[in-house]
Protein backbone atom coordinates (compact mmCIF):
# COMPACT_ATOMS: atom_id res chain seq x y z
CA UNK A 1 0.00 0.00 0.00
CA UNK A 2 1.24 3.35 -0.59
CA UNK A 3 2.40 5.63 1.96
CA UNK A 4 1.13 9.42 2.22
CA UNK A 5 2.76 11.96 4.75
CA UNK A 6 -1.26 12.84 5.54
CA UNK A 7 -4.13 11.09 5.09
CA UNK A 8 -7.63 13.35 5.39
CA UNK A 9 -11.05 11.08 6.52
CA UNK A 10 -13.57 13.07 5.24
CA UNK A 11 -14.04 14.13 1.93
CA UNK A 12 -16.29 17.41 3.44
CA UNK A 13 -15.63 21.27 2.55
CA UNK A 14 -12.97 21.05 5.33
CA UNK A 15 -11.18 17.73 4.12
CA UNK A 16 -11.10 19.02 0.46
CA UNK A 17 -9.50 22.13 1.39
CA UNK A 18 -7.24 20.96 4.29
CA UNK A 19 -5.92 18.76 1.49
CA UNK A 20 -5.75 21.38 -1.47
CA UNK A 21 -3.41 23.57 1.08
CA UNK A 22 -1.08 20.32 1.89
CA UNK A 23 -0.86 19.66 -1.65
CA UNK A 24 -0.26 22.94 -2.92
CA UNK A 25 2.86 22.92 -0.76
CA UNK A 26 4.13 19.56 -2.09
CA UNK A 27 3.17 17.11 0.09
CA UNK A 28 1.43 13.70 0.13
CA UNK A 29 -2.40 13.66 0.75
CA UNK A 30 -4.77 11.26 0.52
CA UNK A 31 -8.67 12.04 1.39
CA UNK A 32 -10.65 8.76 2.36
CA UNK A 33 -14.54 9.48 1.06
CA UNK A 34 -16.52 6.80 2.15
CA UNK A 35 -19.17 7.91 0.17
CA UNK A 36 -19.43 7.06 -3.63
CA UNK A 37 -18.81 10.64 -4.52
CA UNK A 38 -17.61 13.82 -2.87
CA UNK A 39 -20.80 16.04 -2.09
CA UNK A 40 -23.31 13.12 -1.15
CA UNK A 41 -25.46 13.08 1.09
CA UNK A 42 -26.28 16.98 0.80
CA UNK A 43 -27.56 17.68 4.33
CA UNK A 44 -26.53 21.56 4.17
CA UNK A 45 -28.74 24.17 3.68
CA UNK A 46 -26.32 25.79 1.75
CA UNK A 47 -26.28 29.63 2.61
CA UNK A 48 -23.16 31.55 2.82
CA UNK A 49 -21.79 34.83 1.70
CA UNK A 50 -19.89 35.45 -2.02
CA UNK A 51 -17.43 37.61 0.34
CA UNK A 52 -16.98 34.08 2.42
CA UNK A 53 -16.83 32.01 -0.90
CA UNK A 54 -13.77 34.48 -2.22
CA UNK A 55 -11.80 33.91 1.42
CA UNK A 56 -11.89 29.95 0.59
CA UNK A 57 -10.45 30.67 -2.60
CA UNK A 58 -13.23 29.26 -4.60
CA UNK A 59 -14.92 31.54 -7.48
CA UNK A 60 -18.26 29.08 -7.71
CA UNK A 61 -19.86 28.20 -11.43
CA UNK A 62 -23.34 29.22 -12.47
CA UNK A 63 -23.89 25.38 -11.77
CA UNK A 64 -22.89 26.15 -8.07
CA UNK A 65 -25.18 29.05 -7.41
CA UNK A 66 -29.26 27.92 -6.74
CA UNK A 67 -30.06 31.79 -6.46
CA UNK A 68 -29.22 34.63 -4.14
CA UNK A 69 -30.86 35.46 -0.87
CA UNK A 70 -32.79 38.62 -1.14
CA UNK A 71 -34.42 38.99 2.35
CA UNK A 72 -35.10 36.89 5.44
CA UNK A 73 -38.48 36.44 7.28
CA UNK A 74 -38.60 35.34 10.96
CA UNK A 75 -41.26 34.61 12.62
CA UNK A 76 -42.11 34.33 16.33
CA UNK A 77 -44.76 31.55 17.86
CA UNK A 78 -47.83 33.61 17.80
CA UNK A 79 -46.88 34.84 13.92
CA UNK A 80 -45.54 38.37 14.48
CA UNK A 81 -43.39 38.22 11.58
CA UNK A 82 -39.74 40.74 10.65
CA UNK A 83 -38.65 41.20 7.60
CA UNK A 84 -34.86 41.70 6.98
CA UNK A 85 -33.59 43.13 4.00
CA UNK A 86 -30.61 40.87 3.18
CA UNK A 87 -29.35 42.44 -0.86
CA UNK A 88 -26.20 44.16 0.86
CA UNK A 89 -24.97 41.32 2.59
CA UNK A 90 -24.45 39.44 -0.55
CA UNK A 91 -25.60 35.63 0.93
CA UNK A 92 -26.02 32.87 -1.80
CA UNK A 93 -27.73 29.72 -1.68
CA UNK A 94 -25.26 27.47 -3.16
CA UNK A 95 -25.66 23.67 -4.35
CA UNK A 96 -23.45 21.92 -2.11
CA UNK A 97 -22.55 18.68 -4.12
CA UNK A 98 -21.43 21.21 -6.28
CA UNK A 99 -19.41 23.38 -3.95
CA UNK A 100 -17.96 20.24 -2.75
CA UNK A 101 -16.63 19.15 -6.27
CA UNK A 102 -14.97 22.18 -7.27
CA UNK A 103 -13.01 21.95 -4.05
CA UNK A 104 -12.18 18.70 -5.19
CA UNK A 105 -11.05 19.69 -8.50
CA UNK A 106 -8.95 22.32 -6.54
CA UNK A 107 -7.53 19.61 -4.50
CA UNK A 108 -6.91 17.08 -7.33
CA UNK A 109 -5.54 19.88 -9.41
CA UNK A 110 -2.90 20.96 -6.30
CA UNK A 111 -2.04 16.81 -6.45
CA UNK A 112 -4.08 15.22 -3.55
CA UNK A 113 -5.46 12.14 -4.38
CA UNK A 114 -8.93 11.46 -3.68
CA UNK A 115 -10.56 7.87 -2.78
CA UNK A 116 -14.31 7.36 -2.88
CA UNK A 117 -16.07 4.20 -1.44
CA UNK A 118 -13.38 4.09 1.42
CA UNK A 119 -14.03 4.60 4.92
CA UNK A 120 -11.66 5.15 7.91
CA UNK A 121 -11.83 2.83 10.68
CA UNK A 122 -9.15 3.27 13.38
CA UNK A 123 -5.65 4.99 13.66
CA UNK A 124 -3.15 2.70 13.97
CA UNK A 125 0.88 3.12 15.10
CA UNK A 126 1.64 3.66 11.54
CA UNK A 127 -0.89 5.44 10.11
CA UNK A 128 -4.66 4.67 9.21
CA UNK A 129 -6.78 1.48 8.55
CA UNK A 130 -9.54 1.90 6.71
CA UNK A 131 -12.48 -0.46 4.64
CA UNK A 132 -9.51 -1.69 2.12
CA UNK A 133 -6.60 -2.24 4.19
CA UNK A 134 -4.03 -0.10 6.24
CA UNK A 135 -2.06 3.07 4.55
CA UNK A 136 1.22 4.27 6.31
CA UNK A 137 1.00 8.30 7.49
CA UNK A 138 2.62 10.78 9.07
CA UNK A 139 -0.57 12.72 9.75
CA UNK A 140 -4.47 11.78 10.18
CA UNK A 141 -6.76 15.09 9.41
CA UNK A 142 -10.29 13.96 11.55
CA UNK A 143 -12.64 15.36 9.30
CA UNK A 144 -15.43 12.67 9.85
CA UNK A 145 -18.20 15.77 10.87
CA UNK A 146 -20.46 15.74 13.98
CA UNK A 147 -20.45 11.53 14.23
CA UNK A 148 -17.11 11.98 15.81
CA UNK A 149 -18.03 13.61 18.37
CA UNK A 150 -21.45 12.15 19.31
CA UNK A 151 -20.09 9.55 21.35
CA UNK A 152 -18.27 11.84 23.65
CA UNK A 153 -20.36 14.99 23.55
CA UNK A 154 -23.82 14.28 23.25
CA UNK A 155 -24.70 17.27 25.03
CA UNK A 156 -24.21 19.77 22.09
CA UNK A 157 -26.00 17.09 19.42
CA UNK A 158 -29.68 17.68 18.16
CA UNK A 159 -31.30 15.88 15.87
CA UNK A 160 -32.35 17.51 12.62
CA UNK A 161 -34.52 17.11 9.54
CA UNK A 162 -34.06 18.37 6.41
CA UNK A 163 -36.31 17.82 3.17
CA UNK A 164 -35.65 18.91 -0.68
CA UNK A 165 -39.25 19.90 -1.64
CA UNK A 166 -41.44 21.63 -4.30
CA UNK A 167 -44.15 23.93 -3.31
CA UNK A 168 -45.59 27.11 -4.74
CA UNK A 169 -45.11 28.42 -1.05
CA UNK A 170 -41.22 28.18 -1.42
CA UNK A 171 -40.58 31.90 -2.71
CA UNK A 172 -37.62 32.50 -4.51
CA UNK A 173 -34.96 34.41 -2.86
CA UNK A 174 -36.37 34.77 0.82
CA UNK A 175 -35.25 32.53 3.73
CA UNK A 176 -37.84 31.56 6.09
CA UNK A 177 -37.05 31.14 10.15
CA UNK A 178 -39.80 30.07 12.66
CA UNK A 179 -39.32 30.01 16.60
CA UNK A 180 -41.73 27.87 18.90
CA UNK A 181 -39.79 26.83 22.16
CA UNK A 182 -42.74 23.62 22.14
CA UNK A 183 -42.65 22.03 18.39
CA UNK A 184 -38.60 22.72 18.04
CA UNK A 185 -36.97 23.30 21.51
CA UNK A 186 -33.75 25.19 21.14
CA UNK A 187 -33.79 25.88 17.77
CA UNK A 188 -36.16 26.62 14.68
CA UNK A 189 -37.60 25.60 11.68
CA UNK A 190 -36.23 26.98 8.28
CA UNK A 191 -37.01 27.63 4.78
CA UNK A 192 -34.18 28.26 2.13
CA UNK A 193 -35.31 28.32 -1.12
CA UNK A 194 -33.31 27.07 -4.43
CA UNK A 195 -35.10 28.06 -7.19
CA UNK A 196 -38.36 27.50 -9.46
CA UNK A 197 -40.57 26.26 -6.13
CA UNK A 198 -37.50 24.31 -5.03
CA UNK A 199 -36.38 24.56 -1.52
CA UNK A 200 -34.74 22.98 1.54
CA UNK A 201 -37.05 22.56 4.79
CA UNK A 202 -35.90 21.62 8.22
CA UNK A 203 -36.49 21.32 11.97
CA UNK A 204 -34.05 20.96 14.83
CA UNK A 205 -34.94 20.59 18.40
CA UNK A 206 -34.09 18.89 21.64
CA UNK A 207 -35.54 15.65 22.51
CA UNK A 208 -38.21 16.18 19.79
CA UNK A 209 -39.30 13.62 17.21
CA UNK A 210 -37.90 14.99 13.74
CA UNK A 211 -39.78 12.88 11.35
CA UNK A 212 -42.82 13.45 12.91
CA UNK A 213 -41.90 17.55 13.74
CA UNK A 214 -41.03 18.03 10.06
CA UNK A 215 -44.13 16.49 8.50
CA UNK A 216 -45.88 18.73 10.81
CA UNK A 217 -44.26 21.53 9.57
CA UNK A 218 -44.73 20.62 5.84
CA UNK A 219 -48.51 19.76 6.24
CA UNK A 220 -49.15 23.16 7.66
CA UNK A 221 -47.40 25.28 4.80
CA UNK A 222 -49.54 23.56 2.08
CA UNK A 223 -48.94 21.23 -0.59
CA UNK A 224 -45.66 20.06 -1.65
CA UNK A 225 -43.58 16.97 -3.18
CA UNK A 226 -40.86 15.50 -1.94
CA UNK A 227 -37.86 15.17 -3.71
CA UNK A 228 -35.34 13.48 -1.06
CA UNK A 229 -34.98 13.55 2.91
CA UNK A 230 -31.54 13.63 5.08
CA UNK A 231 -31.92 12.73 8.97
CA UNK A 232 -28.54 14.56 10.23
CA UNK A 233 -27.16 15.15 13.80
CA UNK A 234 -25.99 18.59 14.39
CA UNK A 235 -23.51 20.24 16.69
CA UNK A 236 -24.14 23.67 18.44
CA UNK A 237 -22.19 23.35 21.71
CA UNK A 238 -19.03 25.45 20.08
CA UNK A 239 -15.50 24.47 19.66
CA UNK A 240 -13.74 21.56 21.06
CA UNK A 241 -11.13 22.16 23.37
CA UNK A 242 -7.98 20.78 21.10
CA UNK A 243 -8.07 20.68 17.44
CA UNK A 244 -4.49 18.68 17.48
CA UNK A 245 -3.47 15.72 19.68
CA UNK A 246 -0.10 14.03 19.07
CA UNK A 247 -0.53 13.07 15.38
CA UNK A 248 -3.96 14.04 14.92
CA UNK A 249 -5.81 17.26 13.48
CA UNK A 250 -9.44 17.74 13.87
CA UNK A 251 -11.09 19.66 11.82
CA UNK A 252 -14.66 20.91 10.74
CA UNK A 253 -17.54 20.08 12.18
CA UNK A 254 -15.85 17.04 13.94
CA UNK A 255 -13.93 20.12 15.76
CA UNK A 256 -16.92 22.17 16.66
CA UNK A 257 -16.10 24.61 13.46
CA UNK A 258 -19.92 24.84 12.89
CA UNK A 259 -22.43 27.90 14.46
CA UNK A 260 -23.99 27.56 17.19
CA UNK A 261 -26.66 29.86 16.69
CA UNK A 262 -27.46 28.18 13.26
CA UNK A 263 -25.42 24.95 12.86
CA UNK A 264 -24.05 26.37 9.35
CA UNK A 265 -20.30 25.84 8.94
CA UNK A 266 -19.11 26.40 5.45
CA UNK A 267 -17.04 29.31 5.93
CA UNK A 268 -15.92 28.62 9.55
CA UNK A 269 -15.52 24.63 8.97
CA UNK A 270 -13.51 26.09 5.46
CA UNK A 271 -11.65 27.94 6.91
CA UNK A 272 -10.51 25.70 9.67
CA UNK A 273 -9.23 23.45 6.49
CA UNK A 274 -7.55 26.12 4.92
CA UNK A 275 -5.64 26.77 8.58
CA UNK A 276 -5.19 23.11 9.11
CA UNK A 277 -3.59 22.56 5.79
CA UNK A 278 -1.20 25.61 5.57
CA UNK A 279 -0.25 24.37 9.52
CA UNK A 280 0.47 20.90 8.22
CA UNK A 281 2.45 21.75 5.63
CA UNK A 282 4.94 23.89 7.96
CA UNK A 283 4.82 21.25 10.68
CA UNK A 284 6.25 18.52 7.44
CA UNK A 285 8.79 21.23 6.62
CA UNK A 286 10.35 21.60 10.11
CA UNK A 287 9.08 19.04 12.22
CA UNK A 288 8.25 21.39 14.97
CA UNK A 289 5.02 21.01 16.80
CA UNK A 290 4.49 24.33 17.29
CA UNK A 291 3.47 24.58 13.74
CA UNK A 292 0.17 22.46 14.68
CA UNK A 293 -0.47 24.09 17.39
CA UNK A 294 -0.93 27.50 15.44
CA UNK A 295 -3.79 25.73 13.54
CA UNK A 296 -6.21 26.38 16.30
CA UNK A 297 -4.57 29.87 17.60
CA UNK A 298 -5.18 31.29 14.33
CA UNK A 299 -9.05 29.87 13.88
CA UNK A 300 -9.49 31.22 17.46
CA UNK A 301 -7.97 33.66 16.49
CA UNK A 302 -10.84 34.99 13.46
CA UNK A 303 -13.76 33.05 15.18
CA UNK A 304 -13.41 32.81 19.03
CA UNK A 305 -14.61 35.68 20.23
CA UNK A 306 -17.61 35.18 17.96
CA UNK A 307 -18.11 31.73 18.66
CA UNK A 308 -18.26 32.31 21.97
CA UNK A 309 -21.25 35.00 22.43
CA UNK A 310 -22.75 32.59 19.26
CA UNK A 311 -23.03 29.97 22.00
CA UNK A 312 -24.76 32.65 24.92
CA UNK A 313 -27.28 33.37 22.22
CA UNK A 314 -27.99 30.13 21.98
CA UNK A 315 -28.25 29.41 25.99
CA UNK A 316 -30.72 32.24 25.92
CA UNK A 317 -32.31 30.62 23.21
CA UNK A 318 -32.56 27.51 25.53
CA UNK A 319 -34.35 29.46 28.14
CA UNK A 320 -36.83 31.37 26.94
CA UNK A 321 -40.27 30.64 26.50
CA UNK A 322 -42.64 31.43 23.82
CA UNK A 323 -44.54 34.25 25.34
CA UNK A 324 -41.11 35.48 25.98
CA UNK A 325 -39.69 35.49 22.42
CA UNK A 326 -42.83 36.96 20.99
CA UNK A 327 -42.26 40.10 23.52
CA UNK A 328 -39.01 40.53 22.27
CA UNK A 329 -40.36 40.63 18.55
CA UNK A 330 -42.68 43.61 20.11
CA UNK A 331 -39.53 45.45 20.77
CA UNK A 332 -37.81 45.45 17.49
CA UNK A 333 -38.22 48.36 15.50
CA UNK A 334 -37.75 49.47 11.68
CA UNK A 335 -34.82 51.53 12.76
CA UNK A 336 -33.16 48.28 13.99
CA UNK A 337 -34.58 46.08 10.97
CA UNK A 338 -33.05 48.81 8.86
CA UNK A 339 -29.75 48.83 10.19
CA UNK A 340 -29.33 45.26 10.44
CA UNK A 341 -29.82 45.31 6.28
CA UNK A 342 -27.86 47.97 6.01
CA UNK A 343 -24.66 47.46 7.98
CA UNK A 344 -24.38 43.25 9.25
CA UNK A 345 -22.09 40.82 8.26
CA UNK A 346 -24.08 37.42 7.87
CA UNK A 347 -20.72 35.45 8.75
CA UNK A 348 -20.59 37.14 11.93
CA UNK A 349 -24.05 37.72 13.03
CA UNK A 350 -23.96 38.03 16.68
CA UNK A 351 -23.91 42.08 16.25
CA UNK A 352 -27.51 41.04 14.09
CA UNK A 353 -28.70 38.85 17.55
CA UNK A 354 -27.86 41.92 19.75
CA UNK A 355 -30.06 43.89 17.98
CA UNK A 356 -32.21 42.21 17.47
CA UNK A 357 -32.97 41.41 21.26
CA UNK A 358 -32.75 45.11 21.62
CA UNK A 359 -30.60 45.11 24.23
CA UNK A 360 -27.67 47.29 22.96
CA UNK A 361 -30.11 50.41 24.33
CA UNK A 362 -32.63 48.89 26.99
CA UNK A 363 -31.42 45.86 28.83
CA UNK A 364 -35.19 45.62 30.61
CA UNK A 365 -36.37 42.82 28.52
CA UNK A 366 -33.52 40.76 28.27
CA UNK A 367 -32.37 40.71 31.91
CA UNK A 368 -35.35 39.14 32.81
CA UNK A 369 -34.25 35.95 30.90
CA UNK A 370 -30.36 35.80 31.35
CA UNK A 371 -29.17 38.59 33.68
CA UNK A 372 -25.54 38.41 33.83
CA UNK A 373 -24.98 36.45 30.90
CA UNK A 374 -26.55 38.87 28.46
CA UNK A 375 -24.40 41.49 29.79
CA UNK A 376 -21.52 39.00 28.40
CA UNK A 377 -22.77 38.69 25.00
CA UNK A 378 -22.35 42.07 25.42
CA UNK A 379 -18.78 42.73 26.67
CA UNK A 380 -17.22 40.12 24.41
């Protein structure tokens, strides 16, 4: 079997580009897929910014694009409903088996190798074993998503739904959110349209049933069909503590990489590749740990500080009830709706949250859920 100085399990976003950055230094790569292509199953709803898209160094095709987000619509229990104006932020929808093959291209192009239908199965002293046989490594880059960490952090796991269905309620360039603490716990239900009545619908909640939750959901919009379903864990408890033990990188979502307001990771989980890979490729040049170790300083580094009041928002989230979120949609005015469109960065959306709780002004509504830790959300 051939050796490899690194070998990358996970052919996700994260993998592809922790492997295009190796390679494009000149060093042996291998990603392990264990799917029969790169890019399936889709269980992304696919938003993320063209200014996010540019950082990763891809410049997507027409085929990658499903349309661009014009405005979002959230929605509190009782149906008081804001409208955000989202044009200036520049947020696509993009097809992710798509966005997943041009990093692949990328990565095949910079000289990684990439092996579908091959799944890792345990680190060994030498290097990997996988569904084929072992493979000799200097390296192994975890990039296996949330299922590595569900049996040792179960804590920051929900369960979530997502459907691909048609509908003449899908409507074309507006994301849809709805909040109701009793049918999705902790989370929300969401509507992210593709294009021509095609979208992607999905619920997330603790200790909820999300078969039963999302057919709910679907039956009260209207009439749709169904086009395909994905049954995904998702992780919204924050970073892990080390991204790098010994001889092992984590990266991605099977480090945490992903939001925890939102669970959406391309550009964080991305980036954390791009880091990983240029870190790699310095730590097979010198041999000094060190060179690791900077992996996570510098993705702390860009996303700590908004990771971190990411995961406050979400144990407010947590807390409230629904009379309590639909008081806080009372508060909200145009001035702060206007703003928000105006000024926010969607990659970094806490600023967005704090507004939107109006609590940069009046802290009388929101210290009557969290107190103490609202005032952290806003001191970070």
């Amino acid at each position: 079997m051939k050796e490899y100085e690194v070998v990358v399990a996970g052919g996700s976003i994260s993998g592809l580009l922790t492997a295009r950055e190796i390679a494009k230094k000149g060093h042996t790569v291998l990603v392990l897929e264990e799917g029969f292509e790169v890019g399936t199953p889709d269980h992304c709803g696919g938003l993320v910014s063209k200014s996010a898209l540019s950082d990763l160094g891809i410049e997507p095709s027409q085929k990658t694009f499903d349309c661009m987000i014009r405005s979002a619509k959230i929605f509190s229990p009782s149906g008081k409903e804001i409208k955000i104006d989202s044009q200036n932020q520049q947020v696509a929808v993009v097809n992710r088996r798509e966005l997943d093959k041009q990093a692949a291209r990328q990565a095949k192009q910079s000289g990684a190798e990439i092996m579908v239908n091959t799944s890792f199965k345990e680190k060994t002293k030498d290097g990997v074993r996988t569904s084929i046989g072992d493979i000799n490594c200097d390296i192994l880059v975890d990039c296996r998503g949330v299922n590595s960490l569900i049996n040792n952090q179960r804590d920051g796991v929900l369960l979530s739904a997502q459907y691909e269905v048609y509908a003449d309620w899908i409507i074309d360039g507006q994301v849809e959110v709805y909040f109701n603490q009793v049918k999705y716990p902790g989370f929300f239900a969401w509507i992210i349209p593709s294009e021509n009545g095609v979208g992607k619908i999905g619920v997330a909640g603790k200790t909820i049933n999300v078969s039963k939750t999302i057919d709910q959901f679907l039956n009260s919009k209207g009439r749709y069909s169904t086009i395909r379903k994905i049954f995904s864990p998702i992780w919204v408890n924050g970073p892990i503590k080390k991204f790098v033990t010994r001889d092992i990188v984590t990266v991605g979502d099977a480090a945490g990489q992903s939001k925890p307001t939102t669970a959406g990771g391309i550009y964080s989980c991305g980036m954390g590749g791009i880091m990983a890979g240029n870190a790699i490729a310095k730590y097979l040049d010198t041999k000094e740990f060190s060179q690791l170790v900077d992996y996570q300083k510098s993705w702390e580094k860009k996303f700590g500080k908004e990771f971190e009041k990411q995961r406050l928002a979400r144990k407010i989230l947590e807390r409230v009830d629904n009379k309590t979120v639909d008081s806080l949609f009372d508060v909200i005015t145009p001035d702060i709706l206007s703003d928000i469109s105006a000024k926010d960065d969607f990659d970094f959306h806490t600023v967005s949250i704090i507004k939107l709780l109006g609590i940069r002004n009046s802290l009388n509504t929101a210290q009557k859920i969290m107190g103490a830790e609202i005032k952290r959300v806003l001191s970070i």
